[in-house]
C-alpha atoms as a PDB file:
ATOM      1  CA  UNK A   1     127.354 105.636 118.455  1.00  0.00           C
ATOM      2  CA  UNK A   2     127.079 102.839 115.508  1.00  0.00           C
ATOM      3  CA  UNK A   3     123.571 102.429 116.134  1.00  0.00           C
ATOM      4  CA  UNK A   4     122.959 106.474 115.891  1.00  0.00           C
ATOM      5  CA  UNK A   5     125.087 106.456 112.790  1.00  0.00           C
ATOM      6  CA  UNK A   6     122.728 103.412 111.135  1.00  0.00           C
ATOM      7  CA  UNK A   7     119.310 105.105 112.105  1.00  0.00           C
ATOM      8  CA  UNK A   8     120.838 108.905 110.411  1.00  0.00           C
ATOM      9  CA  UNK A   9     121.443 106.754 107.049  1.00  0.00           C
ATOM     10  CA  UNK A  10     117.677 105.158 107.035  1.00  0.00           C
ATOM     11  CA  UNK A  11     116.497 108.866 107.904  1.00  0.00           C
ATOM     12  CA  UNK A  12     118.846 110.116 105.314  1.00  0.00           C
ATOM     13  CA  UNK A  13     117.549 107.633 102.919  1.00  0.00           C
ATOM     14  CA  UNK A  14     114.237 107.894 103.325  1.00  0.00           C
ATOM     15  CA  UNK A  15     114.054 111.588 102.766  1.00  0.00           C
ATOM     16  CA  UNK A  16     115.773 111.488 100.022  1.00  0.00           C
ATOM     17  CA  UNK A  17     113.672 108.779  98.275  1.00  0.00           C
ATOM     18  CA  UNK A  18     110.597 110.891  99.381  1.00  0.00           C
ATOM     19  CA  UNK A  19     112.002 114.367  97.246  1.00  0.00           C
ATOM     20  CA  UNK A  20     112.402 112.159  94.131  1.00  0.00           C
ATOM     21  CA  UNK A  21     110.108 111.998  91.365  1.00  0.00           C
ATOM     22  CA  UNK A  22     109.477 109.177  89.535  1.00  0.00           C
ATOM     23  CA  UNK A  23     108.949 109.502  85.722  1.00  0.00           C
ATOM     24  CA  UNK A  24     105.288 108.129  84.359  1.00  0.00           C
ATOM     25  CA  UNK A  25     105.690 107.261  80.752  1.00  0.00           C
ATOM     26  CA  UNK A  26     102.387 108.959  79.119  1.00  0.00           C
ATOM     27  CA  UNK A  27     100.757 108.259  75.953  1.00  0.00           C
ATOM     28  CA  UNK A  28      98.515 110.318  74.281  1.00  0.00           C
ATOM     29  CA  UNK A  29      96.261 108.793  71.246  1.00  0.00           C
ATOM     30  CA  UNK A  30      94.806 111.253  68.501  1.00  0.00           C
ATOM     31  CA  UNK A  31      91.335 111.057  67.736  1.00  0.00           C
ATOM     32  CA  UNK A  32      90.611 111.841  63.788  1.00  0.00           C
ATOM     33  CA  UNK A  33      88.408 114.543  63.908  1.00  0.00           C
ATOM     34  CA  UNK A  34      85.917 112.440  61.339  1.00  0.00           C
ATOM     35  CA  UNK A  35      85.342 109.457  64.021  1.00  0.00           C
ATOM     36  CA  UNK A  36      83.547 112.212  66.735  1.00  0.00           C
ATOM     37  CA  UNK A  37      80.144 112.019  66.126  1.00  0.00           C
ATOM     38  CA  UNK A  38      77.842 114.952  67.922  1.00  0.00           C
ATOM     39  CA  UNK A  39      74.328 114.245  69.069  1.00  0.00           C
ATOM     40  CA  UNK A  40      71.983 115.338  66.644  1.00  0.00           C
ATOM     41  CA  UNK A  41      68.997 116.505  68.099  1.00  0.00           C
ATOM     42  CA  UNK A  42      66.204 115.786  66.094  1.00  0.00           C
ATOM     43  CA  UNK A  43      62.377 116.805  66.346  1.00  0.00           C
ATOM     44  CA  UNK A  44      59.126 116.281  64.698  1.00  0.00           C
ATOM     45  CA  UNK A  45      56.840 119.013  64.611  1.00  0.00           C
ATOM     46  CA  UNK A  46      53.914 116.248  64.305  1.00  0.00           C
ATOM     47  CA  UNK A  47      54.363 115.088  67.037  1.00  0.00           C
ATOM     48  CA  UNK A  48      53.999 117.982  69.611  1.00  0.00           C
ATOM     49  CA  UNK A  49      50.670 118.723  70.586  1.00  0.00           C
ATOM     50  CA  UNK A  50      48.089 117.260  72.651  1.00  0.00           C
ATOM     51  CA  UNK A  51      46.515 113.029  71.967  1.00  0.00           C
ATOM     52  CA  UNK A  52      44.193 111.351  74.405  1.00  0.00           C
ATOM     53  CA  UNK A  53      44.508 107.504  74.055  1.00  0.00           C
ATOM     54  CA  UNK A  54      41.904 105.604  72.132  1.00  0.00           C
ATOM     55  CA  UNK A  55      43.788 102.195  72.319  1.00  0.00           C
ATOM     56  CA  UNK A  56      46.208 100.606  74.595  1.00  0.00           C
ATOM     57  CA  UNK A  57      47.586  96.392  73.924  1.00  0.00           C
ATOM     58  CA  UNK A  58      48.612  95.063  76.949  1.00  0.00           C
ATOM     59  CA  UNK A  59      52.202  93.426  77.447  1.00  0.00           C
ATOM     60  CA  UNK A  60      52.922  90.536  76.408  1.00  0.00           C
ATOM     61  CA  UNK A  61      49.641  90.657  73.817  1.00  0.00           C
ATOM     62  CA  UNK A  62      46.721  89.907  76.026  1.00  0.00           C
ATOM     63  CA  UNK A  63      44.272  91.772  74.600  1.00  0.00           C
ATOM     64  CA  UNK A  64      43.195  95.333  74.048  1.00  0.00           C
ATOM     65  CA  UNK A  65      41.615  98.247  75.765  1.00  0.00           C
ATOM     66  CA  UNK A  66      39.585 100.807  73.961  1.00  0.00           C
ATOM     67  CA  UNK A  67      37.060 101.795  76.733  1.00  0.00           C
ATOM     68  CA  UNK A  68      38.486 104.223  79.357  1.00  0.00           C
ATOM     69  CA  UNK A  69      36.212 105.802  82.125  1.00  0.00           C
ATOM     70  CA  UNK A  70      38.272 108.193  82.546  1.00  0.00           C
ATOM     71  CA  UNK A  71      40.492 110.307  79.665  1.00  0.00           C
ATOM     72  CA  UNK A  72      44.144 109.467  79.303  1.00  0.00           C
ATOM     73  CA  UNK A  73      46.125 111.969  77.509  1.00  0.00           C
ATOM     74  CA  UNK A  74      49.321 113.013  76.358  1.00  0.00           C
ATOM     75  CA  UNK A  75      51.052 116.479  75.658  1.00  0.00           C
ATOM     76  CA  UNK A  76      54.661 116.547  73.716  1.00  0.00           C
ATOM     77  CA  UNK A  77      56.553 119.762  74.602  1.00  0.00           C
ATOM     78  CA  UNK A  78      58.602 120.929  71.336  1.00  0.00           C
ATOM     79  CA  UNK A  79      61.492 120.956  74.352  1.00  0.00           C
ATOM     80  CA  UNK A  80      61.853 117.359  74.840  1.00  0.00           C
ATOM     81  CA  UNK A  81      59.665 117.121  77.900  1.00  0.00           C
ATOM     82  CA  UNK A  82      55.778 115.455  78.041  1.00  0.00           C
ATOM     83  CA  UNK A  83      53.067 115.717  80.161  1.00  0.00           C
ATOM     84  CA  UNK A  84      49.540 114.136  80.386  1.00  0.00           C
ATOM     85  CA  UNK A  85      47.121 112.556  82.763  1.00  0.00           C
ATOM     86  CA  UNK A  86      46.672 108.941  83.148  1.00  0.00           C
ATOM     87  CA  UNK A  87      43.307 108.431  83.539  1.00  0.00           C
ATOM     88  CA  UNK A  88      43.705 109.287  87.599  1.00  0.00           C
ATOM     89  CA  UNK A  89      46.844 110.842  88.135  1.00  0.00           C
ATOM     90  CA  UNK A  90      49.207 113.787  86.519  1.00  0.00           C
ATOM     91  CA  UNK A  91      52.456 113.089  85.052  1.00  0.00           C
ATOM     92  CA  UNK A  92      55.308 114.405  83.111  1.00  0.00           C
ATOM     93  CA  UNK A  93      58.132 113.094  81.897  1.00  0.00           C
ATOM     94  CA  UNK A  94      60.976 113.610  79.095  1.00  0.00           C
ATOM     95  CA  UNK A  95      62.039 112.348  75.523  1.00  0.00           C
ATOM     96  CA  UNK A  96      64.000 112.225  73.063  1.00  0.00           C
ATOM     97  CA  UNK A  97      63.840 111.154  69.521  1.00  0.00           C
ATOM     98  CA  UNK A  98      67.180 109.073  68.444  1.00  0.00           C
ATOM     99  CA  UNK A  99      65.945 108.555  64.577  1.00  0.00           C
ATOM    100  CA  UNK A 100      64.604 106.107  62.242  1.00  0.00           C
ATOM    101  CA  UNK A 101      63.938 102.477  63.186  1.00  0.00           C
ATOM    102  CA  UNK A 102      61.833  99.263  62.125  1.00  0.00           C
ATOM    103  CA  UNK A 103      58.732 100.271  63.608  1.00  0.00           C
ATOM    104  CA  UNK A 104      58.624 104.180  62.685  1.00  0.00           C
ATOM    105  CA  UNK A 105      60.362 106.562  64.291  1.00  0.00           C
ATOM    106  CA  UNK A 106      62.862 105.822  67.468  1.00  0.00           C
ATOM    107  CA  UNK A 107      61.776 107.507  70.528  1.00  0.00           C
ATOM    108  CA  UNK A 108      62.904 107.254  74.239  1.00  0.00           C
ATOM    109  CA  UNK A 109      60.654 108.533  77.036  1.00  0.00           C
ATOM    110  CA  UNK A 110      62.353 108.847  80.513  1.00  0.00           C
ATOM    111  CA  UNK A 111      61.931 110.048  84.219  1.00  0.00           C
ATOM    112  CA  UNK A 112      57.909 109.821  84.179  1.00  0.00           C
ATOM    113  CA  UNK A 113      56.593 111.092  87.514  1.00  0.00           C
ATOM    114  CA  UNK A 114      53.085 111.385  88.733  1.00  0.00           C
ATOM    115  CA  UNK A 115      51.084 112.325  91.190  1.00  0.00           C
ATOM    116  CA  UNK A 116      49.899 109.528  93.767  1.00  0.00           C
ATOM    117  CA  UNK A 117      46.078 109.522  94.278  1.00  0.00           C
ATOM    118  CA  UNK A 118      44.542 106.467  94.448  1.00  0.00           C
ATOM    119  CA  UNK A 119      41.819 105.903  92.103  1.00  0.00           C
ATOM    120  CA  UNK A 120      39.231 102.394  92.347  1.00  0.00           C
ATOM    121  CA  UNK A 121      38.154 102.637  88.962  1.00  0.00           C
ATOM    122  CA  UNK A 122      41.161 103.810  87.345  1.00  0.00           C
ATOM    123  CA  UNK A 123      44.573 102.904  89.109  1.00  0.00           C
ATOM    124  CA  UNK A 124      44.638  99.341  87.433  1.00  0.00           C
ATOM    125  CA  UNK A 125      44.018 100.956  83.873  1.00  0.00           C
ATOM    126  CA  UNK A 126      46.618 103.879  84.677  1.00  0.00           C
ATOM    127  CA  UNK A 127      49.288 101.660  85.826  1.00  0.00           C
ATOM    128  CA  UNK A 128      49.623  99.010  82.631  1.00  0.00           C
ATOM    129  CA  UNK A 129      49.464 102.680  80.710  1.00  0.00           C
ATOM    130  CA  UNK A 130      52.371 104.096  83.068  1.00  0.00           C
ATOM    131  CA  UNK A 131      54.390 100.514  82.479  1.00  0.00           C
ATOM    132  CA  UNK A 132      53.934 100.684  78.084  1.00  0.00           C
ATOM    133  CA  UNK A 133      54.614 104.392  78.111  1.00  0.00           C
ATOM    134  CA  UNK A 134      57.885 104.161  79.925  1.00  0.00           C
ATOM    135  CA  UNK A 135      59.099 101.371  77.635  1.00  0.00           C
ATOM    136  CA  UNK A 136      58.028 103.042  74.394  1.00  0.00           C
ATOM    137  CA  UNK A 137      60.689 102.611  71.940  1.00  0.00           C
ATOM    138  CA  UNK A 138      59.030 103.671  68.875  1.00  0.00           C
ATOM    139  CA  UNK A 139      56.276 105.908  67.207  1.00  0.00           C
ATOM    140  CA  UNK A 140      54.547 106.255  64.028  1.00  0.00           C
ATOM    141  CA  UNK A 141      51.530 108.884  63.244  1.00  0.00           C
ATOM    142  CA  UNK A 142      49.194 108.638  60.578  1.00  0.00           C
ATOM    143  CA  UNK A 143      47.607 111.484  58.229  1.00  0.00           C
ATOM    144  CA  UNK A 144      48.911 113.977  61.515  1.00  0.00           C
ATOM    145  CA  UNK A 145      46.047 112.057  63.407  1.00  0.00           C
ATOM    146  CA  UNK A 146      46.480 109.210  64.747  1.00  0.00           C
ATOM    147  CA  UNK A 147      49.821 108.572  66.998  1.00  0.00           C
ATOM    148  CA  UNK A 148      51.105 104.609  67.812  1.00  0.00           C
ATOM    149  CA  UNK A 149      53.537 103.787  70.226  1.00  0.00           C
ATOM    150  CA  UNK A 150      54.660 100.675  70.242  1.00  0.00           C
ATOM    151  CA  UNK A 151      56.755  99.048  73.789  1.00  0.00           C
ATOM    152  CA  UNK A 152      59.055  96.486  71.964  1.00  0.00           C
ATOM    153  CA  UNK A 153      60.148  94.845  75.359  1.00  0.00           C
ATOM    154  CA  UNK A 154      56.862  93.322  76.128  1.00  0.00           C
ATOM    155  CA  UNK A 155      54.541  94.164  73.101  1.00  0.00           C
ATOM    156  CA  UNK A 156      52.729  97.217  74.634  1.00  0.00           C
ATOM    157  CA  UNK A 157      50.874  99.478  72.260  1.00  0.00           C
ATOM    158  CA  UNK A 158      49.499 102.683  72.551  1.00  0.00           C
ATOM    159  CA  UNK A 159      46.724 104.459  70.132  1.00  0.00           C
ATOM    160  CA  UNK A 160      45.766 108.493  70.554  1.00  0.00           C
ATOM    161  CA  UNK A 161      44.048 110.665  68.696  1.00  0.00           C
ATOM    162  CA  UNK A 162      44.859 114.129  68.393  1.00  0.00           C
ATOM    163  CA  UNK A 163      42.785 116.794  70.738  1.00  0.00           C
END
């Protein structure tokens, strides 16, 4: 009968430690309306339209290319989206433009897909131009002409002139 007695009390107990609630201290921190900043999107109207590449520096500044056998172009959507072909291949892609920086203007161009034909005479060009073009950080056009692209992380460079 003891031992029946002991295991009601731990039953007892444990039920009613399981219907208790336990207090959570909570904090809650203002945010001054002035410190939330909003994404500005920003566009340039120069920009959209249609370039085929004259010019492309290689990374990490071994030389230049200004003879392609085959046209590489580029088409900037006023939507934030781009599209071209890359001498073999299709591709499109996305950007956005974050401002002003040291080299021009700040651009980032993101999820570049392509098709996947194989092309002798053109797949070594097309893939150095796929590698600058995804790490384009910046842009600059002259007299609504001439667009340059410059890849900071390895020196890349990219020349087109408009179609």
């Amino acid at each position: 009968m003891k031992n029946f007695l002991v295991i009601l009390w731990v039953i007892a107990c444990l039920l009613v430690a399981g219907c208790t609630t336990m207090k959570v201290p909570t904090t809650t921190t203002e945010i001054p309306i002035s410190s939330v900043t909003t994404p500005v999107c920003l566009s340039d109207p120069v920009l959209i339209g249609n370039w085929r590449l004259t010019g492309m520096g290689l990374p990490d500044r071994l030389g230049t290319l200004t003879i392609f056998h085959r046209p590489i172009t580029v088409n900037f959507s006023g939507q934030g989206t781009l599209e071209g072909n890359g001498g073999c291949n299709t591709y499109k892609g996305s950007y956005s433009l974050t401002g002003k920086g040291a080299f021009g203007y700040q651009i980032k161009i993101e999820k570049i897909i392509s098709t996947q034909i194989y092309c002798e005479d053109a797949s070594p060009i097309e893939t150095t131009y796929f590698q600058v073009l995804d790490n384009v950080s910046a842009y600059w056009i002259d007299n609504a002409t001439t667009l340059h692209m410059l890849d900071d992380f390895d020196g890349g460079t990219l020349e087109y002139r408009r179609t």
